[in-house]
Protein backbone atom coordinates (compact mmCIF):
# COMPACT_ATOMS: atom_id res chain seq x y z
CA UNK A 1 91.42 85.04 108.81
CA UNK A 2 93.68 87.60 107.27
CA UNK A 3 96.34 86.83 104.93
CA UNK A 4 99.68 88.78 105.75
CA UNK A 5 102.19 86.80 103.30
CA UNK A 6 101.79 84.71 100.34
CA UNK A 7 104.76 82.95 98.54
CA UNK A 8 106.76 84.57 100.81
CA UNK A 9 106.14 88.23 99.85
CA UNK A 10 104.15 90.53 101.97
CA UNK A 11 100.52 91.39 101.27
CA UNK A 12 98.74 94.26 102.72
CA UNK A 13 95.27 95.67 103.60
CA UNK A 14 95.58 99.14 102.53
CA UNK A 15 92.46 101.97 103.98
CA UNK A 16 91.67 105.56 103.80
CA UNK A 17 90.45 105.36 107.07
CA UNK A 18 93.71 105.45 110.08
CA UNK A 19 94.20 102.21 111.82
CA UNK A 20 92.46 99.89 109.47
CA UNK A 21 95.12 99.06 107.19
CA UNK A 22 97.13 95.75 107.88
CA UNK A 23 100.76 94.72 107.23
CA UNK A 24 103.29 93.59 109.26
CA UNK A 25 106.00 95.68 107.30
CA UNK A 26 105.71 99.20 107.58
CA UNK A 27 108.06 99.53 104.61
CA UNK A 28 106.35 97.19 101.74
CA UNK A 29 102.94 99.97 103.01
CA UNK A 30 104.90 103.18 102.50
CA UNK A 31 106.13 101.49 99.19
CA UNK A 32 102.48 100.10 97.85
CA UNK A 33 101.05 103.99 98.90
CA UNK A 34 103.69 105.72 97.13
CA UNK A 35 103.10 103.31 94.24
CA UNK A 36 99.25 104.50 94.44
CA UNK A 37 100.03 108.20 94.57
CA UNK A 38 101.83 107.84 91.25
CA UNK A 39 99.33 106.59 89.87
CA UNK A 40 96.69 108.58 90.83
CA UNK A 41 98.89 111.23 89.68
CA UNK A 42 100.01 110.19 86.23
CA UNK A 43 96.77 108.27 85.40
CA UNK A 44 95.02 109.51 82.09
């Protein structure tokens, strides 16, 4: 079983490999990966 909402907000399975990620809301993934490449970017 794979959770794909909790509390009502969306949860996602983010990969580096195509097709293995999960979310039902393409949106809330291009958010949480943008989120990531900040980070990546700006971490110290």
């Amino acid at each position: 079983m794979k959770t794909t909402a909790c509390n009502g907000q969306d949860v996602a399975k983010i990969s580096d490999v195509e097709g293995k990620g999960m979310c039902k809301n393409p949106a809330y993934v291009h958010y949480l990966k943008r989120c990531i490449q900040w980070r990546m970017e700006h971490e110290k």
